[in-house]
N, C-alpha and C. Protein backbone atom coordinates (compact mmCIF):
# COMPACT_ATOMS: atom_id res chain seq x y z
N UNK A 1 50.18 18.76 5.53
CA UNK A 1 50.06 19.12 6.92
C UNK A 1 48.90 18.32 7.52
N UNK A 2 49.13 17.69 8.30
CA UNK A 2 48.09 16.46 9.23
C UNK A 2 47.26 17.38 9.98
N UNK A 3 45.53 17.54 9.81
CA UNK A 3 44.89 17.92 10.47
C UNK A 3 44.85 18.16 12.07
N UNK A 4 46.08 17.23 12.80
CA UNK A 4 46.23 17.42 14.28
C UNK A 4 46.86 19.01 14.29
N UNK A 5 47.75 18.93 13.55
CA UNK A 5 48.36 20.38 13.38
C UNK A 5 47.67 21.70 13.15
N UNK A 6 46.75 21.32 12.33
CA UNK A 6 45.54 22.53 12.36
C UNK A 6 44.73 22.80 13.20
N UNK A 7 44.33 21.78 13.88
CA UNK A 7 43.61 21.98 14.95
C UNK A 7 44.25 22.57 16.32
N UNK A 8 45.41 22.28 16.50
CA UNK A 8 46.48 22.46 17.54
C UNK A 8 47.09 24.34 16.99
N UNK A 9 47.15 24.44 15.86
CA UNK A 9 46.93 26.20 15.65
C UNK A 9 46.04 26.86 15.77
N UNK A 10 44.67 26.16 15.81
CA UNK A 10 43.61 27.12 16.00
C UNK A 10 43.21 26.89 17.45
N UNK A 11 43.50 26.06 17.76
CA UNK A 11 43.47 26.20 19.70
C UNK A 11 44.60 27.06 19.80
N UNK A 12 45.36 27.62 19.67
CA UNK A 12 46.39 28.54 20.05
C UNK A 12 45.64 30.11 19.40
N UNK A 13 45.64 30.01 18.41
CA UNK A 13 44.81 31.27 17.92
C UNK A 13 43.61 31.65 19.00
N UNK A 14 42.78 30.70 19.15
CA UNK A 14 41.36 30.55 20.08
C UNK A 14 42.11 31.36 21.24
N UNK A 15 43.18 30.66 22.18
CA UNK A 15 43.39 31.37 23.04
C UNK A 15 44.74 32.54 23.20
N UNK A 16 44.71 32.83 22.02
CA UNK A 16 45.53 34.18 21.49
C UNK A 16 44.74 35.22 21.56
N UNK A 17 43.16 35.13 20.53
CA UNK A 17 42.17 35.81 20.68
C UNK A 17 41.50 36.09 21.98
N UNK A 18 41.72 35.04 22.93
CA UNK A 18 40.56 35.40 24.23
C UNK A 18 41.51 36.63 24.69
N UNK A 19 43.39 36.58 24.91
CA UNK A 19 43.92 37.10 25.53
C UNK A 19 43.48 38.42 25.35
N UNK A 20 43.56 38.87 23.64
CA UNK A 20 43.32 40.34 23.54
C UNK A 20 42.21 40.72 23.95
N UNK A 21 41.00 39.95 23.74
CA UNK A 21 39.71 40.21 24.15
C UNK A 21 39.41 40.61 25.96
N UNK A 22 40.41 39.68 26.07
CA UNK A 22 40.58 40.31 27.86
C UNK A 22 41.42 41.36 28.18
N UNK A 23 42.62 41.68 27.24
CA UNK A 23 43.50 42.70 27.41
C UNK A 23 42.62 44.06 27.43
N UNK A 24 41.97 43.79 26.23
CA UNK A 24 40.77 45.03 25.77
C UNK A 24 39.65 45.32 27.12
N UNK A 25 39.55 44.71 27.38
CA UNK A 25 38.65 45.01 28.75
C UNK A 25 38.93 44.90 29.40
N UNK A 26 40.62 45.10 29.60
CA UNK A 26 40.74 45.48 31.07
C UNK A 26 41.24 46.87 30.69
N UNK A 27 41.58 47.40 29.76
CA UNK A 27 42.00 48.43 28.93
C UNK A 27 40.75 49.56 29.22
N UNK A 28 39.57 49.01 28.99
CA UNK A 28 38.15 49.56 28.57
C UNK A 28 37.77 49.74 30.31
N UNK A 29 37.52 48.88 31.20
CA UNK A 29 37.61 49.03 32.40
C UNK A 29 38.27 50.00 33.51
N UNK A 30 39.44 50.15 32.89
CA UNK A 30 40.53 51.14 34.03
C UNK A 30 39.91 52.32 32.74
N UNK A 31 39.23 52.88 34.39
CA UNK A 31 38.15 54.47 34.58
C UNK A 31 39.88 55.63 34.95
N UNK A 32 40.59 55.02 35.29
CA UNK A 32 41.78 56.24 35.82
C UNK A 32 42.53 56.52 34.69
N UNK A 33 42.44 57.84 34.05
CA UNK A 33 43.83 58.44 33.16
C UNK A 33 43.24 57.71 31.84
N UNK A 34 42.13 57.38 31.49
CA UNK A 34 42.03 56.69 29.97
C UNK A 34 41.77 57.90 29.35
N UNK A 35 42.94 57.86 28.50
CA UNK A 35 42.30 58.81 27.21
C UNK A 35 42.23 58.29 26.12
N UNK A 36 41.69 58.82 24.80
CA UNK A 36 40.98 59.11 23.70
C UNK A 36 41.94 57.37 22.76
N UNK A 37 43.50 57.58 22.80
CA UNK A 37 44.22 56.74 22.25
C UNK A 37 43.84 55.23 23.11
N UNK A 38 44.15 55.16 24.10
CA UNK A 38 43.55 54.23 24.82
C UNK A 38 42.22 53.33 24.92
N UNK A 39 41.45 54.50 24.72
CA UNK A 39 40.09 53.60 24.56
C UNK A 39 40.20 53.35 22.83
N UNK A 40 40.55 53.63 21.72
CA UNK A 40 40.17 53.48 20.32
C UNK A 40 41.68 52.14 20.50
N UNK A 41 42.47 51.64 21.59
CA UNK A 41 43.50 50.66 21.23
C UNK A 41 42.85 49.50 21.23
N UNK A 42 41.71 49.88 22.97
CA UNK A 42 41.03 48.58 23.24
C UNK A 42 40.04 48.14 23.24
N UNK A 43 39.30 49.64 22.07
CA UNK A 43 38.49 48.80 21.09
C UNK A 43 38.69 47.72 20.23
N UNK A 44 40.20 48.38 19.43
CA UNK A 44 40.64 47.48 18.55
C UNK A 44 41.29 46.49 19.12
N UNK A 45 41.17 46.01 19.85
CA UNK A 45 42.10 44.61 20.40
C UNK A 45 40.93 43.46 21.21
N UNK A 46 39.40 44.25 21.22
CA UNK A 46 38.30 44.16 21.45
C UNK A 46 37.86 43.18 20.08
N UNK A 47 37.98 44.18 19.28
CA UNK A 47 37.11 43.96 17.83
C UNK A 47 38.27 42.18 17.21
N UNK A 48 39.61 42.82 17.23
CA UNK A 48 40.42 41.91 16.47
C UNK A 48 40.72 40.56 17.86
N UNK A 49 40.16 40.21 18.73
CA UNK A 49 40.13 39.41 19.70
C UNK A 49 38.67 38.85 19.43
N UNK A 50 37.99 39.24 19.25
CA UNK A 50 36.54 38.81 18.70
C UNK A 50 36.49 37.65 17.41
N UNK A 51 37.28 38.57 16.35
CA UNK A 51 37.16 38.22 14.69
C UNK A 51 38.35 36.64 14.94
N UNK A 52 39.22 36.85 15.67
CA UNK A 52 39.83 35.91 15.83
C UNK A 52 39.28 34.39 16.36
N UNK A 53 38.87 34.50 17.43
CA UNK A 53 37.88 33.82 18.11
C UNK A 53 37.13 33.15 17.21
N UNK A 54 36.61 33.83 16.58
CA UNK A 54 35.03 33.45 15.92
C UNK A 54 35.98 32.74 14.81
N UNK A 55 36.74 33.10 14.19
CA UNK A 55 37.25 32.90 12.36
C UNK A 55 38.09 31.59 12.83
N UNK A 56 38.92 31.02 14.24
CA UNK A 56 39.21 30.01 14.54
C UNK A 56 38.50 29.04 15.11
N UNK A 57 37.73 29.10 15.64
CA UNK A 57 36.41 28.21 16.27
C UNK A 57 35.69 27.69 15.31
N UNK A 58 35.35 28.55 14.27
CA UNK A 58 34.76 27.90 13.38
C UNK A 58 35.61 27.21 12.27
N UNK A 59 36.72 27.56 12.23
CA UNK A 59 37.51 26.40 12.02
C UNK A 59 38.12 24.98 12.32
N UNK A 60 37.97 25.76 13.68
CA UNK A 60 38.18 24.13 14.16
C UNK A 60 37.22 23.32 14.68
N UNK A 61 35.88 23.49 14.23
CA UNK A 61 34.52 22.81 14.45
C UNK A 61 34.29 22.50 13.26
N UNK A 62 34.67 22.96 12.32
CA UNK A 62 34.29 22.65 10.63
C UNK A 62 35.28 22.13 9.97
């Protein structure tokens, strides 16, 4: 597999991760009707939008 290809998946990952990371806060943001399931979703889409980010960036810088 030719390194263009790896790099070209982890720019897709990179902005796979921002999406959830923004999904999550807009999740975390809307004050109307959030309950208990809701906020623990977009934590986790918070947390796993983060780990993503970070675990592809530094892949594709290294």
């Amino acid at each position: 597999m030719s390194s263009e290809t790896i790099q070209t998946g982890n720019l897709i990952f990179i902005i796979w991760g921002d999406l959830l990371y923004l999904i999550g806060v807009v999740l975390l943001g809307n004050q109307k009707k959030r309950s208990k399931v809701q906020h623990i979703v977009a934590l986790g889409l918070l947390s796993v939008g983060i780990l993503v980010v970070i675990n592809n960036l530094l892949q594709y810088l290294f």
